[in-house]
Protein backbone atom coordinates (compact mmCIF):
# COMPACT_ATOMS: atom_id res chain seq x y z
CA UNK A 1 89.55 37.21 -33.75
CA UNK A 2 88.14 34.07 -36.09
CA UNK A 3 89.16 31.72 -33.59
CA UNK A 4 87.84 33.57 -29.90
CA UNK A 5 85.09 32.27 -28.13
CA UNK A 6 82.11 33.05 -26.18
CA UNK A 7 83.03 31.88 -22.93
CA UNK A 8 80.11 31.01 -20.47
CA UNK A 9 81.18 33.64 -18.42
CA UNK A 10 80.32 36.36 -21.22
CA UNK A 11 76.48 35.20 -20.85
CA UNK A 12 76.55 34.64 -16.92
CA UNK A 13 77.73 38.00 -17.34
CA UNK A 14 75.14 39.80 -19.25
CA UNK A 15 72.30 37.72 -17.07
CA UNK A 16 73.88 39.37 -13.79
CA UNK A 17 73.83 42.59 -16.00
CA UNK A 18 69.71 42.51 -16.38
CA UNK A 19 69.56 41.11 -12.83
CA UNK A 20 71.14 44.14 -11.45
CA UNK A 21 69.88 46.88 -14.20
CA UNK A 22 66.11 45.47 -13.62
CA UNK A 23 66.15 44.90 -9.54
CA UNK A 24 65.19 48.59 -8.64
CA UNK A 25 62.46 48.84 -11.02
CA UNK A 26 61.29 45.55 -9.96
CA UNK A 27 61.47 46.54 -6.07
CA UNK A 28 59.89 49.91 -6.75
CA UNK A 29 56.63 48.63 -8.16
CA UNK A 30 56.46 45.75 -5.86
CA UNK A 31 56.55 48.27 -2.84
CA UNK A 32 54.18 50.59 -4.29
CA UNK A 33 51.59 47.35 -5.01
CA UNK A 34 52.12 46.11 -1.21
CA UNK A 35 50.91 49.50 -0.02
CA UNK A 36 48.31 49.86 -2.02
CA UNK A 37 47.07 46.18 -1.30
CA UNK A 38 47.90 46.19 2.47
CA UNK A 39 49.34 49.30 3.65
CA UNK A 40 47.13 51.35 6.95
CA UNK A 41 45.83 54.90 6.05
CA UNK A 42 46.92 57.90 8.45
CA UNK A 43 47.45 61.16 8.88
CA UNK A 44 50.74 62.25 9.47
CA UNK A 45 52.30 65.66 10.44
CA UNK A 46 53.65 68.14 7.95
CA UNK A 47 56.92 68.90 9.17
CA UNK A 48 58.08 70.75 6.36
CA UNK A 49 57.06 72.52 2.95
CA UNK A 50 59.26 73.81 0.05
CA UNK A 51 59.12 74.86 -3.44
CA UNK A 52 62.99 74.19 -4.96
CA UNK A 53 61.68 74.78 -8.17
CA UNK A 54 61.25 77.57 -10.61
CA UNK A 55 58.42 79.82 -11.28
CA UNK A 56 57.73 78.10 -14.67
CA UNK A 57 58.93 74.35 -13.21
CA UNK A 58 57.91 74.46 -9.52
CA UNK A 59 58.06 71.66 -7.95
CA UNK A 60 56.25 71.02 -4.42
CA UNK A 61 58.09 68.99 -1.38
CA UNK A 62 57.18 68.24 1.77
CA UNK A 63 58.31 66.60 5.01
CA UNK A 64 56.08 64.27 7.39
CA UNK A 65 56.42 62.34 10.15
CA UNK A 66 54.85 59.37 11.15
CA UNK A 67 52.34 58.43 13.84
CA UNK A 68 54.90 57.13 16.94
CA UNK A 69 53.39 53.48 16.32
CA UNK A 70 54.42 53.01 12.71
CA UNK A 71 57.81 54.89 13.41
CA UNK A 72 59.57 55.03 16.55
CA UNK A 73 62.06 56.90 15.21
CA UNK A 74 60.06 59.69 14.15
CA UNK A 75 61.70 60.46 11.21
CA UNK A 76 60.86 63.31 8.65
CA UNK A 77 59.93 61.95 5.46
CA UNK A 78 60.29 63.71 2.20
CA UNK A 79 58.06 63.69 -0.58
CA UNK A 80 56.95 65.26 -3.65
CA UNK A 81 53.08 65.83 -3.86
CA UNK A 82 51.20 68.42 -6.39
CA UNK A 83 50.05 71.76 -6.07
CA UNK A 84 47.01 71.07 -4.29
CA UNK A 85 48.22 68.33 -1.89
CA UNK A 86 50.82 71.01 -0.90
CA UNK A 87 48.83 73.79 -0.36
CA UNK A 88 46.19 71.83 1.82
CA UNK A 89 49.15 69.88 3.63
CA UNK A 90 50.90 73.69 4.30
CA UNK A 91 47.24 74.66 5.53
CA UNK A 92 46.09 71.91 7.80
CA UNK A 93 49.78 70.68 9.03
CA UNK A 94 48.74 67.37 8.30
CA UNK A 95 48.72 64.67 5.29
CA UNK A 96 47.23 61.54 4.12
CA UNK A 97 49.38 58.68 3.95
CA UNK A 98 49.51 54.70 2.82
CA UNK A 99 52.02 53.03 4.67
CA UNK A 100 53.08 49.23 5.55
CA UNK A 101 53.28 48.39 9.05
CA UNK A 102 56.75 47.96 10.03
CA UNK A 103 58.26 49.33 7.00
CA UNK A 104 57.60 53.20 7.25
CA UNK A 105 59.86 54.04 4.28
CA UNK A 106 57.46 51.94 2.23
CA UNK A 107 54.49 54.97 1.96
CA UNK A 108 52.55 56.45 -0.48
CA UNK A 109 51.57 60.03 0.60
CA UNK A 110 48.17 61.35 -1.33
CA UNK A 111 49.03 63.79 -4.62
CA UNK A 112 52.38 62.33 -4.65
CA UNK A 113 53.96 63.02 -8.09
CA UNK A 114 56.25 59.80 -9.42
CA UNK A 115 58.51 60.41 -12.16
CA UNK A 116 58.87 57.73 -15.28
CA UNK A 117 63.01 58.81 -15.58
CA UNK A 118 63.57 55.78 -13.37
CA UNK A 119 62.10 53.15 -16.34
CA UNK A 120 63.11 55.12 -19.10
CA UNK A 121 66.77 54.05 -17.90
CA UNK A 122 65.93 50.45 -17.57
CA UNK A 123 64.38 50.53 -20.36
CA UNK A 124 67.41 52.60 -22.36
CA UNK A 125 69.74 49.85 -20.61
CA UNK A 126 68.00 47.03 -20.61
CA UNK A 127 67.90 47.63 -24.95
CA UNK A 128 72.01 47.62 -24.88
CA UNK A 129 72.13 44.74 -22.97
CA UNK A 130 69.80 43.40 -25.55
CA UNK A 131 71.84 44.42 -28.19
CA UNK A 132 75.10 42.95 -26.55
CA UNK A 133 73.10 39.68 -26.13
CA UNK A 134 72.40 39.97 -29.89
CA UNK A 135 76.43 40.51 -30.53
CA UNK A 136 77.59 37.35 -28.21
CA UNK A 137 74.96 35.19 -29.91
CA UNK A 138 75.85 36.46 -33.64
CA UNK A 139 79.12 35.97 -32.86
CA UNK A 140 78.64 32.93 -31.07
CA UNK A 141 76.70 31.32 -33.92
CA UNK A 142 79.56 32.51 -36.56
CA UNK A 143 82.07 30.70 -34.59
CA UNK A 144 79.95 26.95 -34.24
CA UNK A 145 79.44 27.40 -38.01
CA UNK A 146 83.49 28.27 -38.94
CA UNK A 147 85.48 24.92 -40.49
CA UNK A 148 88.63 24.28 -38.51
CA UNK A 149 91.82 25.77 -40.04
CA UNK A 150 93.67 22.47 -39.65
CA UNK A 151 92.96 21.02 -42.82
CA UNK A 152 93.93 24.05 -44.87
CA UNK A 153 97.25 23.74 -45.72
């Protein structure tokens, strides 16, 4: 194993690796900044409301749908809001929501809960690719500083 190199391909490899691991993350937030810098507030229809969770973990989901001009498909969109937002959406049939013009999958309906499991797996991957960086370069390093066999005869 003395003798194996790091190819380029190794490191073109782990940079498509971070690429990959990091775009979602990276996509997420920049949605969620574009509709809160330039998204239109409306009020949409409550199409839906569930509790799938458990007395001790409820969790609150709802469906809207879109005003016809921001949606002509009038699809049902589902979202996870707190306690409150639910009960007032379940009263009133109707919700507040943030959304980008021409992009109604890009919304940000009021009391909606977000989760953090999404970066604590970038962030749990992105620290093995960092490691596996650290192992290529180690062994990378160990290999430019290794005298050629040749002369020992």
């Amino acid at each position: 194993m003395a003798g194996v190199r790091v190819s380029r391909s190794s490191w073109a490899l782990i940079a498509v690796m971070v690429v990959l691991v990091n775009m979602p993350l990276v996509d997420s937030t920049w949605t969620r900044a574009s509709v809160e810098r330039n998204g239109v507030d409306v009020v949409a229809e409550v199409t839906e409301t569930r509790n799938p969770g458990t007395v001790d973990e409820p969790s609150w989901w709802l469906a809207y749908r879109l005003p016809a001009e921001l949606d002509s498909e009038q699809q049902a969109w589902p979202a996870e809001v707190d306690a409150s937002a639910y009960d007032k959406a379940a009263e009133t049939g109707t919700v507040p929501v943030r959304v980008l013009e021409g992009k109604p999958e890009a919304a940000i309906v009021e009391g909606q809960v977000s989760h953090r499991s999404g970066l604590y797996i970038t962030l749990v991957l992105d620290a093995l690719l960092l490691a596996l960086f650290w192992l290529l370069w180690r062994r990378s390093r160990a290999i430019r500083e290794t005298p050629d066999d040749e002369g020992l005869t």
